[in-house]
Protein backbone atom coordinates (compact mmCIF):
# COMPACT_ATOMS: atom_id res chain seq x y z
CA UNK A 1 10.73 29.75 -19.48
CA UNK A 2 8.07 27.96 -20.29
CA UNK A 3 4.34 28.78 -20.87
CA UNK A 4 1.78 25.76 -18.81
CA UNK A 5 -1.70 27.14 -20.09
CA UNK A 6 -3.40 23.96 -18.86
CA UNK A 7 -1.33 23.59 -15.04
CA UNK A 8 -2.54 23.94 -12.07
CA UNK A 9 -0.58 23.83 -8.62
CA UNK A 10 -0.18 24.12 -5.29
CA UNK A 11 1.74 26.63 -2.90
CA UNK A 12 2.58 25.43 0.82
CA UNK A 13 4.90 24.05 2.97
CA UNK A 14 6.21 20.78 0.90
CA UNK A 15 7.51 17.54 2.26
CA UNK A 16 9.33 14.72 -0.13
CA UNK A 17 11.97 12.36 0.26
CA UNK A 18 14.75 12.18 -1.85
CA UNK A 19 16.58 8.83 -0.20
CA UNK A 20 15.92 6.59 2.25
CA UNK A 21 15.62 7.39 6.39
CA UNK A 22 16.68 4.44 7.42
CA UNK A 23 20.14 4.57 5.55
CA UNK A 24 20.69 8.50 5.02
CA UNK A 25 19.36 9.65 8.20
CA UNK A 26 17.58 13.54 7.87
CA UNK A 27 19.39 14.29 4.77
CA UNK A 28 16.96 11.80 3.37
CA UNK A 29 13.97 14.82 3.63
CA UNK A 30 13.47 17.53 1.41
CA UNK A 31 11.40 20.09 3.50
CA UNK A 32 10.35 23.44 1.26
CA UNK A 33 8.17 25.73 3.63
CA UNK A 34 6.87 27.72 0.33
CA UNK A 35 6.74 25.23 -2.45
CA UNK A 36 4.70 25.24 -5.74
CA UNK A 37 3.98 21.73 -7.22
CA UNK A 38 2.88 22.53 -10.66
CA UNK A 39 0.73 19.64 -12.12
CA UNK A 40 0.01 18.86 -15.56
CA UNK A 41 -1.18 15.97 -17.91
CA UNK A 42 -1.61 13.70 -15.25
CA UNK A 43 2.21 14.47 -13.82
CA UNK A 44 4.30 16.83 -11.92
CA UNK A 45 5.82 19.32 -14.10
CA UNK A 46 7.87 21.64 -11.68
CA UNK A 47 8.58 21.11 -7.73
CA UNK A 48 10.82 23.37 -5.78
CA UNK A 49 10.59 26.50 -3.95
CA UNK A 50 8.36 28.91 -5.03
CA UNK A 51 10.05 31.96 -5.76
CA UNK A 52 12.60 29.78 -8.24
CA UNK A 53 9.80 27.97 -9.74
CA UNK A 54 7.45 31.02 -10.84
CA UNK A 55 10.99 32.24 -12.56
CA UNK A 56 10.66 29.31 -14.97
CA UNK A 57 7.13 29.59 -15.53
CA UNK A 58 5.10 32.40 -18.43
CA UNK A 59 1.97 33.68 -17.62
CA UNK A 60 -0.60 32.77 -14.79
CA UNK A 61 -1.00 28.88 -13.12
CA UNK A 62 -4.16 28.61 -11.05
CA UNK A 63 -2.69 27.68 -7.83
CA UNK A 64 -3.96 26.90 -4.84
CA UNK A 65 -2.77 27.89 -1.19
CA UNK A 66 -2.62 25.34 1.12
CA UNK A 67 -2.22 27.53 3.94
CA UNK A 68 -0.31 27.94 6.87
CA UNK A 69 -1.07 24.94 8.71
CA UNK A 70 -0.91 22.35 5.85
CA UNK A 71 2.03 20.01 4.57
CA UNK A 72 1.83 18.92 0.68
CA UNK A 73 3.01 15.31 0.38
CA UNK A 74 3.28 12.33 -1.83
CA UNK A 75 0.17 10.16 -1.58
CA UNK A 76 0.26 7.31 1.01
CA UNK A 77 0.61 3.39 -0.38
CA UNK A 78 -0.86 0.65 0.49
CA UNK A 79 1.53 -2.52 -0.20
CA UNK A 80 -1.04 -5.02 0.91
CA UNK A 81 -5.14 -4.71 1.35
CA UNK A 82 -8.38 -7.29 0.96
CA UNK A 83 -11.13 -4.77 -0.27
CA UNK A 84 -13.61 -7.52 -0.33
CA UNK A 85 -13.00 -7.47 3.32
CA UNK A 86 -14.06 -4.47 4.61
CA UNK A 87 -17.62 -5.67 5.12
CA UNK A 88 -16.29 -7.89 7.64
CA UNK A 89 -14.12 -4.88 9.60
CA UNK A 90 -13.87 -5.71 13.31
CA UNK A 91 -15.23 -8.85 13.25
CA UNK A 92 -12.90 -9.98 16.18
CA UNK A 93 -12.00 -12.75 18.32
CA UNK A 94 -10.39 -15.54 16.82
CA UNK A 95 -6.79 -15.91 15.23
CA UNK A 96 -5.44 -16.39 11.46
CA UNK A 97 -6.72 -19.67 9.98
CA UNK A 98 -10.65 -19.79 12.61
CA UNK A 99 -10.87 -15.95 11.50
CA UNK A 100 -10.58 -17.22 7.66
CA UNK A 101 -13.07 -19.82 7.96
CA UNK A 102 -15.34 -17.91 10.56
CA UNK A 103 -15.67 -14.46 8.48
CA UNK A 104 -13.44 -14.20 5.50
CA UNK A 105 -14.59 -17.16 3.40
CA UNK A 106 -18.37 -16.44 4.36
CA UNK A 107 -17.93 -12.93 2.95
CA UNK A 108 -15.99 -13.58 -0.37
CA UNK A 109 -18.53 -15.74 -1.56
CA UNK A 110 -20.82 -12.59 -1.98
CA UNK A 111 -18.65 -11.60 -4.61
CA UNK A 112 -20.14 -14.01 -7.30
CA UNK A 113 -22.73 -11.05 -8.10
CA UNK A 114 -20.56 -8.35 -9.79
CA UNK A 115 -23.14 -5.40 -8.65
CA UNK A 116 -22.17 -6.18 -5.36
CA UNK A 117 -18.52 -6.15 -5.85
CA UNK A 118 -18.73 -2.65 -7.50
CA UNK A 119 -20.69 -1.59 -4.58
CA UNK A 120 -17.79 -2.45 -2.41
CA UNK A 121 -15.47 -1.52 -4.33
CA UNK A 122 -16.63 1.78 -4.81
CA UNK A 123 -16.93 2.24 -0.97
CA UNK A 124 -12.95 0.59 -0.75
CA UNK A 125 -11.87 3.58 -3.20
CA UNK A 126 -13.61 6.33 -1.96
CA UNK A 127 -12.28 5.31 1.80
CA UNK A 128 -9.04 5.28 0.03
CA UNK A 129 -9.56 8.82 -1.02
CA UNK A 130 -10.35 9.94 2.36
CA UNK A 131 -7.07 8.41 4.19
CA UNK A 132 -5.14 9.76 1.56
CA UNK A 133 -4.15 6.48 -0.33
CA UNK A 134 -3.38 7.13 -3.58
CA UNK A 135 -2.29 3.34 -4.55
CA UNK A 136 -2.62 -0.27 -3.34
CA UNK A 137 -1.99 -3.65 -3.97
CA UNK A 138 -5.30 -5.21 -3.97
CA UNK A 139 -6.71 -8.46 -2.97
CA UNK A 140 -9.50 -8.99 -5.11
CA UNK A 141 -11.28 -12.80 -4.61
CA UNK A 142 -11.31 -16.00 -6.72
CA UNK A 143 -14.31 -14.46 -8.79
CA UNK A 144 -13.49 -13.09 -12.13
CA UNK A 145 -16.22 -10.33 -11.64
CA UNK A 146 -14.50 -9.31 -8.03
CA UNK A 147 -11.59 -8.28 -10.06
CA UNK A 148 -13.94 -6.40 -13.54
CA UNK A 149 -15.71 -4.58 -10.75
CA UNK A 150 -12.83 -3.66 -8.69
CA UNK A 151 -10.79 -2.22 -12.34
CA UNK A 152 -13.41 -0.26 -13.28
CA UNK A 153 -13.96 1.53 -10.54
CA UNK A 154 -10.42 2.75 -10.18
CA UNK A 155 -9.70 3.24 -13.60
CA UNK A 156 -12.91 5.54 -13.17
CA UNK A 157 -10.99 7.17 -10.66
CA UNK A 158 -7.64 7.44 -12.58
CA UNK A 159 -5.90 5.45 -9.85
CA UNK A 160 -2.69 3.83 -9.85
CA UNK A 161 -3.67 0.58 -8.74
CA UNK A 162 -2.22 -3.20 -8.04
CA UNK A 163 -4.77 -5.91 -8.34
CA UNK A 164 -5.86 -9.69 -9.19
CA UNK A 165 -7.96 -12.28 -8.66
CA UNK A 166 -7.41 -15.10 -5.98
CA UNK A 167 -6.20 -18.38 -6.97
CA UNK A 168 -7.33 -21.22 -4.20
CA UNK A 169 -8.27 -24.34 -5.45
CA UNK A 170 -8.04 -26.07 -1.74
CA UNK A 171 -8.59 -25.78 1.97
CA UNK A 172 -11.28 -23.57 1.24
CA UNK A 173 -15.32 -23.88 0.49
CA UNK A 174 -16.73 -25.23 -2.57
CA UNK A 175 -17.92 -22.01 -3.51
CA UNK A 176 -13.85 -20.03 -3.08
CA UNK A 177 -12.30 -22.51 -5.20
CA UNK A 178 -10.84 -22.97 -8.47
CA UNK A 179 -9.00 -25.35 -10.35
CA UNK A 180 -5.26 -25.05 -11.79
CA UNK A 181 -6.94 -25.06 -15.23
CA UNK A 182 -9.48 -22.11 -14.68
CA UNK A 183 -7.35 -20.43 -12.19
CA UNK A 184 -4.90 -20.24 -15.78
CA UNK A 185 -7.34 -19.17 -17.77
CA UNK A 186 -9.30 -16.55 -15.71
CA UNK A 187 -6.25 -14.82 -14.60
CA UNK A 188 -4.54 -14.50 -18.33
CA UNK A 189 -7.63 -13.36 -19.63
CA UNK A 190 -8.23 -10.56 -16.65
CA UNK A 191 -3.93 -9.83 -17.50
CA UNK A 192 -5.08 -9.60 -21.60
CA UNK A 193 -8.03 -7.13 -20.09
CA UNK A 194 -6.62 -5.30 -17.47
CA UNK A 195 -2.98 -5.16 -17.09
CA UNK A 196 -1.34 -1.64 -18.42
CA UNK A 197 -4.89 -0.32 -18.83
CA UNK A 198 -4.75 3.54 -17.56
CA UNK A 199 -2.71 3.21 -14.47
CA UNK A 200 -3.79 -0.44 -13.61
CA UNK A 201 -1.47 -3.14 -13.08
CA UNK A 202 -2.15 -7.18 -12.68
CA UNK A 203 -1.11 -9.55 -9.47
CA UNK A 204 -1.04 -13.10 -9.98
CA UNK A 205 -2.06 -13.75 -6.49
CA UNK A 206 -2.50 -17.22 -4.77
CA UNK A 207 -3.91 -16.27 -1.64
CA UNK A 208 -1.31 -18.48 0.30
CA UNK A 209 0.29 -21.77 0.01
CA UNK A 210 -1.94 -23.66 2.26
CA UNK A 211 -4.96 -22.73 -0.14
CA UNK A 212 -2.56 -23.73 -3.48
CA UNK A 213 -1.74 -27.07 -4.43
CA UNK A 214 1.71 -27.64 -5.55
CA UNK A 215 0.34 -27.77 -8.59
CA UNK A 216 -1.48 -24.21 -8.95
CA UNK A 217 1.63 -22.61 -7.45
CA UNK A 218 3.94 -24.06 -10.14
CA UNK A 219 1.27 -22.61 -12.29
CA UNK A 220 1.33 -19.39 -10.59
CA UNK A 221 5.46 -18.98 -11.29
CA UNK A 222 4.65 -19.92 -15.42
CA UNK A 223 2.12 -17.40 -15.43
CA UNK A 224 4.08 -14.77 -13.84
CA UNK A 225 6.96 -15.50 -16.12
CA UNK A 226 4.72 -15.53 -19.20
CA UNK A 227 3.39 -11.74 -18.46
CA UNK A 228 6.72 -9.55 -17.90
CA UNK A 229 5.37 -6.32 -16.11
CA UNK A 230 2.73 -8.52 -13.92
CA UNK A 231 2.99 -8.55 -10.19
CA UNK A 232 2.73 -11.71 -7.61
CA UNK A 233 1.16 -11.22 -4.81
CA UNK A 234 0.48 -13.68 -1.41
CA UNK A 235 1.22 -13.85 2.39
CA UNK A 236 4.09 -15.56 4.31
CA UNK A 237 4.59 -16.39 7.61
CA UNK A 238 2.05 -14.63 9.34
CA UNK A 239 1.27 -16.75 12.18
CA UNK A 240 3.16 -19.62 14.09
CA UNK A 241 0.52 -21.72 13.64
CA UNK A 242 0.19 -21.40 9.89
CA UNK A 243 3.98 -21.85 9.82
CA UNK A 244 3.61 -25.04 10.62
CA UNK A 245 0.86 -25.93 8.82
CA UNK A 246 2.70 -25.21 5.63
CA UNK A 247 5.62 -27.54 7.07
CA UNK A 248 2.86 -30.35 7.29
CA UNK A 249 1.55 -29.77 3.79
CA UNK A 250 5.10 -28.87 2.24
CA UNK A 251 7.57 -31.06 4.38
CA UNK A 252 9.47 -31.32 1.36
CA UNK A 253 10.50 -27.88 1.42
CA UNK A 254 13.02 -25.99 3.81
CA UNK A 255 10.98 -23.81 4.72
CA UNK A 256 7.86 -21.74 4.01
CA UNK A 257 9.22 -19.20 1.60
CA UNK A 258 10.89 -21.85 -0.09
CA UNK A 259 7.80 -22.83 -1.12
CA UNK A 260 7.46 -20.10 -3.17
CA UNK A 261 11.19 -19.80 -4.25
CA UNK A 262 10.41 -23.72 -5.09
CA UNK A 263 7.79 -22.34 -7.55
CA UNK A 264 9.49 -19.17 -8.72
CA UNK A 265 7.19 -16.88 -7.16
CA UNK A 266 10.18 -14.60 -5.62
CA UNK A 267 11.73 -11.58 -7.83
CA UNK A 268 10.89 -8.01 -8.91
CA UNK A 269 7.51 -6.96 -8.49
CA UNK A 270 6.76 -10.16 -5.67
CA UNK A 271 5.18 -8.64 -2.44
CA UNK A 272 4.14 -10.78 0.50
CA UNK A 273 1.86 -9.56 3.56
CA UNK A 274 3.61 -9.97 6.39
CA UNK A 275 6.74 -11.82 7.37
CA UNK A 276 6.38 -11.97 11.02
CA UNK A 277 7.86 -15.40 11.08
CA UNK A 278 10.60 -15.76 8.77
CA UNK A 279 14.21 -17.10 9.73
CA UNK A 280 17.31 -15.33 8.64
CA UNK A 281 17.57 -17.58 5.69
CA UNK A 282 14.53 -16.71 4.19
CA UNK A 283 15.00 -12.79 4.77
CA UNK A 284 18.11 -13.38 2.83
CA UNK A 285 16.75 -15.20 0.20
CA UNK A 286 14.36 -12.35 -0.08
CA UNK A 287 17.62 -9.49 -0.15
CA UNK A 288 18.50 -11.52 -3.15
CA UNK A 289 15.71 -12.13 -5.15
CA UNK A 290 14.46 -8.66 -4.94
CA UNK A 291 11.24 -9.56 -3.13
CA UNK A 292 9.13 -7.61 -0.71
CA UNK A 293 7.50 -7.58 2.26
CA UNK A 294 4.37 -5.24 3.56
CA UNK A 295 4.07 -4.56 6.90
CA UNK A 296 0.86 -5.04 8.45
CA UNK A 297 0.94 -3.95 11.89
CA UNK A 298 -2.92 -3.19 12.29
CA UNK A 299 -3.91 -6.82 11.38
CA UNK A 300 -0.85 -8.51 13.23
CA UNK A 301 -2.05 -6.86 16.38
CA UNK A 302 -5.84 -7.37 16.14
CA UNK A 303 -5.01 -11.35 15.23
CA UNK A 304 -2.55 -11.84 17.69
CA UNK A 305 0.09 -12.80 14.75
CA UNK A 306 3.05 -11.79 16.25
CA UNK A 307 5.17 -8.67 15.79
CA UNK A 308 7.49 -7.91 13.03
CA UNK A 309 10.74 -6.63 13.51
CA UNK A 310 11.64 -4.38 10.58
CA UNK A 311 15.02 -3.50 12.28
CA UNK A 312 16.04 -6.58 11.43
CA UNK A 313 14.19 -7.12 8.13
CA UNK A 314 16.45 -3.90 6.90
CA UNK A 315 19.25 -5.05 8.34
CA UNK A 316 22.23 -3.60 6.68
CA UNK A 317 23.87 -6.62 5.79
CA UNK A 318 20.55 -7.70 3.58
CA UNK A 319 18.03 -5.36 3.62
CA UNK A 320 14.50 -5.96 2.51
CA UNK A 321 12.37 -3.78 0.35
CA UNK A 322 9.48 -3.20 3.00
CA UNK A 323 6.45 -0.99 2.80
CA UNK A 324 3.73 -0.31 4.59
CA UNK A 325 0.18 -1.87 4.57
CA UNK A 326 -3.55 -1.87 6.48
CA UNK A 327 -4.19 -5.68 5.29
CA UNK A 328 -8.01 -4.77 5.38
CA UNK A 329 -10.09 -6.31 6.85
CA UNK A 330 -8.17 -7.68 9.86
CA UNK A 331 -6.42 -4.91 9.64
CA UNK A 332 -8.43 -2.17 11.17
CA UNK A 333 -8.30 1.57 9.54
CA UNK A 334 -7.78 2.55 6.25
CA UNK A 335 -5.65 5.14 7.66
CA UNK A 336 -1.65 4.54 6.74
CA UNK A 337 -1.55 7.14 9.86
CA UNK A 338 -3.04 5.14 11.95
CA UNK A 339 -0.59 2.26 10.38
CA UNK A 340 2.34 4.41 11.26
CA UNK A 341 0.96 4.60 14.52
CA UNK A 342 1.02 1.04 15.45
CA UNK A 343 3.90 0.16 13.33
CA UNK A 344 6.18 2.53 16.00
CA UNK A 345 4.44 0.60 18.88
CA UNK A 346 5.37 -2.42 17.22
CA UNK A 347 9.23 -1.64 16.74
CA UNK A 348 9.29 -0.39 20.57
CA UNK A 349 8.07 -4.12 21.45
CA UNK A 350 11.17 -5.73 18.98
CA UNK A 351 13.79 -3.53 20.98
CA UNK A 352 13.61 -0.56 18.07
CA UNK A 353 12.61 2.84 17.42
CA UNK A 354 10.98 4.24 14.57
CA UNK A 355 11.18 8.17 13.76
CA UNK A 356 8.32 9.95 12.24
CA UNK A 357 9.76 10.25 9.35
CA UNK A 358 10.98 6.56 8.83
CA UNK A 359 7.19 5.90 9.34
CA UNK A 360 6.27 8.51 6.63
CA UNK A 361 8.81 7.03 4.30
CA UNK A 362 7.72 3.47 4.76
CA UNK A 363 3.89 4.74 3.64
CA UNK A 364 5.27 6.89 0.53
CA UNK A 365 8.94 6.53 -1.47
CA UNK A 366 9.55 3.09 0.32
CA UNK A 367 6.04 1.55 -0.14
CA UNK A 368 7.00 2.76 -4.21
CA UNK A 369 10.07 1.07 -3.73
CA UNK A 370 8.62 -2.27 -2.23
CA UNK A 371 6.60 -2.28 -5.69
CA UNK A 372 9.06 -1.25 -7.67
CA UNK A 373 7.20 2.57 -8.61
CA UNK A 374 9.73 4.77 -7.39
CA UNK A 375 10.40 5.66 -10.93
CA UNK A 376 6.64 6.94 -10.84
CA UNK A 377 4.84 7.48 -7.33
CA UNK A 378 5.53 8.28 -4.02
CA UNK A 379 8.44 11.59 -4.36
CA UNK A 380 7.33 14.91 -5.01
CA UNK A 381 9.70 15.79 -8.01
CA UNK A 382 9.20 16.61 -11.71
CA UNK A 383 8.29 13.92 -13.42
CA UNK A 384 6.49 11.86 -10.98
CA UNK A 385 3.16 11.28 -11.59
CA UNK A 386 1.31 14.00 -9.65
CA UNK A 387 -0.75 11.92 -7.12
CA UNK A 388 -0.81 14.14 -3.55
CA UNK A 389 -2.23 14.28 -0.19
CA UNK A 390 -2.32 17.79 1.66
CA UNK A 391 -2.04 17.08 4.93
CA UNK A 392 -3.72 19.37 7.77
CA UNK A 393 -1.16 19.76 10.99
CA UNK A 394 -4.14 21.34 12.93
CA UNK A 395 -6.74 18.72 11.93
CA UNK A 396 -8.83 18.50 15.95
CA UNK A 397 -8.59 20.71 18.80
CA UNK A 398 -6.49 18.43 20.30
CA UNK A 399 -3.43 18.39 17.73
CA UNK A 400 -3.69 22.11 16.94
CA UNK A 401 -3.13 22.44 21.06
CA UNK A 402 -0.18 19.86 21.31
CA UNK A 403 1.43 21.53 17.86
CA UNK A 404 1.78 24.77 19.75
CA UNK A 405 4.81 23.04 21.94
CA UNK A 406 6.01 21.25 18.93
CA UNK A 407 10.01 22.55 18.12
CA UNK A 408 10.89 20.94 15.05
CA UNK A 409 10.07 18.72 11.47
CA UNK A 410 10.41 15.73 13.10
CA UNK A 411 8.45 16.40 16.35
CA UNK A 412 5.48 17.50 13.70
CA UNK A 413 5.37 14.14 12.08
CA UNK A 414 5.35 12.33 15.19
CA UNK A 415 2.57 14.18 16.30
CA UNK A 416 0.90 13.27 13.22
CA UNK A 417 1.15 9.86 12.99
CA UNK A 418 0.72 9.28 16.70
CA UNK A 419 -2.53 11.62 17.30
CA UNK A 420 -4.50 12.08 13.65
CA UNK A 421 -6.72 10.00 11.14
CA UNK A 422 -8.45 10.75 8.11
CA UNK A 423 -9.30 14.14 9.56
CA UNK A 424 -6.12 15.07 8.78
CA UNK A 425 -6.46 14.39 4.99
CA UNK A 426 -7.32 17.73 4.02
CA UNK A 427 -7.76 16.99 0.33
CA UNK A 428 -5.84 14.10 -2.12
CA UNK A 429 -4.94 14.10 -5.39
CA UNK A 430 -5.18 11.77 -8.44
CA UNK A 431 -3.02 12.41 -11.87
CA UNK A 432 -3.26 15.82 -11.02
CA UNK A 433 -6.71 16.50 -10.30
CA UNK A 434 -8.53 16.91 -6.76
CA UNK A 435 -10.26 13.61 -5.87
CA UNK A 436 -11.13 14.36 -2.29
CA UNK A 437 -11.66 17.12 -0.37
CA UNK A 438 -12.69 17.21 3.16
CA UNK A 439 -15.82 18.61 3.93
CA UNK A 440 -15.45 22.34 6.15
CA UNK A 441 -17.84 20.44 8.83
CA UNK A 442 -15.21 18.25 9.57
CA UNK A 443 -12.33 20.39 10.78
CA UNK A 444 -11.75 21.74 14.14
């Protein structure tokens, strides 16, 4: 028995996985209709059903009941976002490299003045609240200040966050880039400020090879290899006609992920947006070094990109580590529900299906797994760090009506995924503590 003075928890229908969909099929959920998650100290201390849990625990745990129509989760991930992008959401009509030059570039430069970055940033994190995100990878932007501002806020917040500052020193306006010298020397110092701070972690992150020189991306693999623990972060492959762009600028190379490989920017901890275009070599060079890829069906789609097939990234024979991301700001909601959504239209065009919960799965224990934090995020289980979503199944008129046919787990999630938003985040928690709640206006 043992006495939690300080807990607090919650009591509802639970929802976890405890292995992966897309390999174990439905033994891979864990579905408790009356579960208590006790929290405390920042992590989960007890998970299970209720009436075995309150056996282990001595005297009275505040706890919160979720109620009948609610699902207690682990809190989505993000694998791959731009927060200095969302003032630039829906700015549409061009493809991958004009929509760089024509919005992208114009709006990173803003984030010389550091007040400004906070002022996105805070907006980036409290949207990130709302949808139920509980931790990202982060693009911040080749500004040293992008990246203070950015920390702050989240270690404010007590988030679990990936993050770094862009390293460009070509292809780009005056104003974007650096130089393989100060690209060094910012980034180590932000590492020496940042990294292991709270729940912050660094990425070394070269935005993508086009916008490195050779020389900045051998740079890139020293740093990484200098700071053990560090993350690498950039894009591959997400358009034809940046494919062969790279080949023009790299012809040396076999391809564009060796590029990286070339430069030892594949391993643990190495996630790269997108991967629409990559041959079967490269997808097995990834299987081997351990490096991941983040969906981004929301930007894919609204750039005309191309569509990825993740049947055949997780091919059995050499699966890929692959998680889900929005890739904001050409991606287009905050909402890894919304993600789902698209991500299941996108495996119907590549001759696939994906089940509710393999879309669940890919936003919570395999977005942890893609950046190597199952050990810590994204299961409901003791030990885990106790960041949450409760999810509301009832969340508009319109859901609450079609869950009234709905027959089983699976049917529920589907339903979710295909028909709800950030309504549906009823309230999310950080370390433990309630960081969001939706406002009563808001529900049906």
């Amino acid at each position: 028995m043992q006495s939690l003075a300080t807990s607090q928890a919650l009591r509802g229908a639970a929802l976890t996985f405890v292995d992966d969909p897309f390999v174990a099929g439905a033994t891979a959920l864990r579905y408790e209709p009356d579960a208590l998650v006790v929290m405390s100290g920042g992590s989960i201390t007890h998970c299970g059903p209720a009436r075995e849990i309150q056996q282990q625990l001595t005297g009275d745990v505040p706890t919160r009941f979720t109620g009948k129509d609610a699902l207690i989760m682990p809190g989505f991930i993000d694998c791959h976002v731009h927060y200095p992008q969302i003032p630039i959401l829906g700015a549409g009509g061009a493809q991958l490299v004009e929509w760089l030059n024509r919005y992208t570039f114009i709006a990173e430069q803003r984030f010389s003045m550091e007040a400004y970055a906070r002022d996105v940033a805070k907006v980036f994190l409290d949207e990130c609240l709302r949808a139920g995100t509980t931790t990202a990878a982060v693009f911040c932007t080749v500004h040293p200040q992008s990246v203070d501002a950015f920390f702050q806020e989240a270690d404010a917040r007590h988030m679990r966050m990936i993050a770094g500052k862009v390293l460009m020193d070509r292809n780009a306006p005056a104003d974007l880039l650096d130089t393989v010298q100060r690209g060094h020397d910012e980034s180590a110092q932000l590492i020496r400020r940042w990294h292991g701070r709270g729940r912050l972690s660094y990425a070394i992150t070269p935005r993508f090879a086009a916008s490195s020189t050779p020389e900045q991306l051998r740079m890139a693999g020293q740093l990484w290899a200098a700071h053990p623990g560090t993350y690498l972060q950039s894009h591959v492959s997400e358009s034809r006609a940046e494919v062969e762009w790279i080949s023009q600028l790299y012809p040396e190379r076999q391809n564009y992920l060796d590029v990286y490989d070339h430069h030892r920017l594949l391993g643990k901890r190495a996630i790269y947006g997108h991967g629409i275009w990559l041959t079967e070599p490269e997808l097995h060079r990834c299987h081997l070094t351990g490096t991941a890829l983040a969906h981004c069906p929301t930007s894919n789609l609204f750039l005309g990109s191309g569509l990825f097939d993740l049947r055949n990234a997780l091919n059995a024979s050499r699966p890929v580590r692959v998680g889900l991301a929005t890739d904001l700001g050409a991606g287009t909601s905050f909402s890894l529900l919304h993600t789902m959504n698209e991500a299941c239209k996108v495996a119907q065009l590549t001759g696939g299906v994906l089940s509710g919960s393999q879309a669940f799965y890919l936003a919570t224990r395999g977005a942890a797994r893609a950046l190597y934090l199952e050990d810590r995020i994204g299961t409901l289980r003791a030990g885990m760090e106790a960041d949450l979503v409760v999810l509301d199944l009832k969340s508009t008129p319109l859901i609450e009506f079609r869950m009234r046919s709905c027959e089983s787990l699976e049917e529920a999630l589907f339903i979710q995924l295909t028909l709800a938003d950030d309504r549906a985040i009823e309230s999310t928690y950080i370390a433990g503590e309630l960081a969001y709640q939706r406002a009563r206006s808001h529900a049906h």
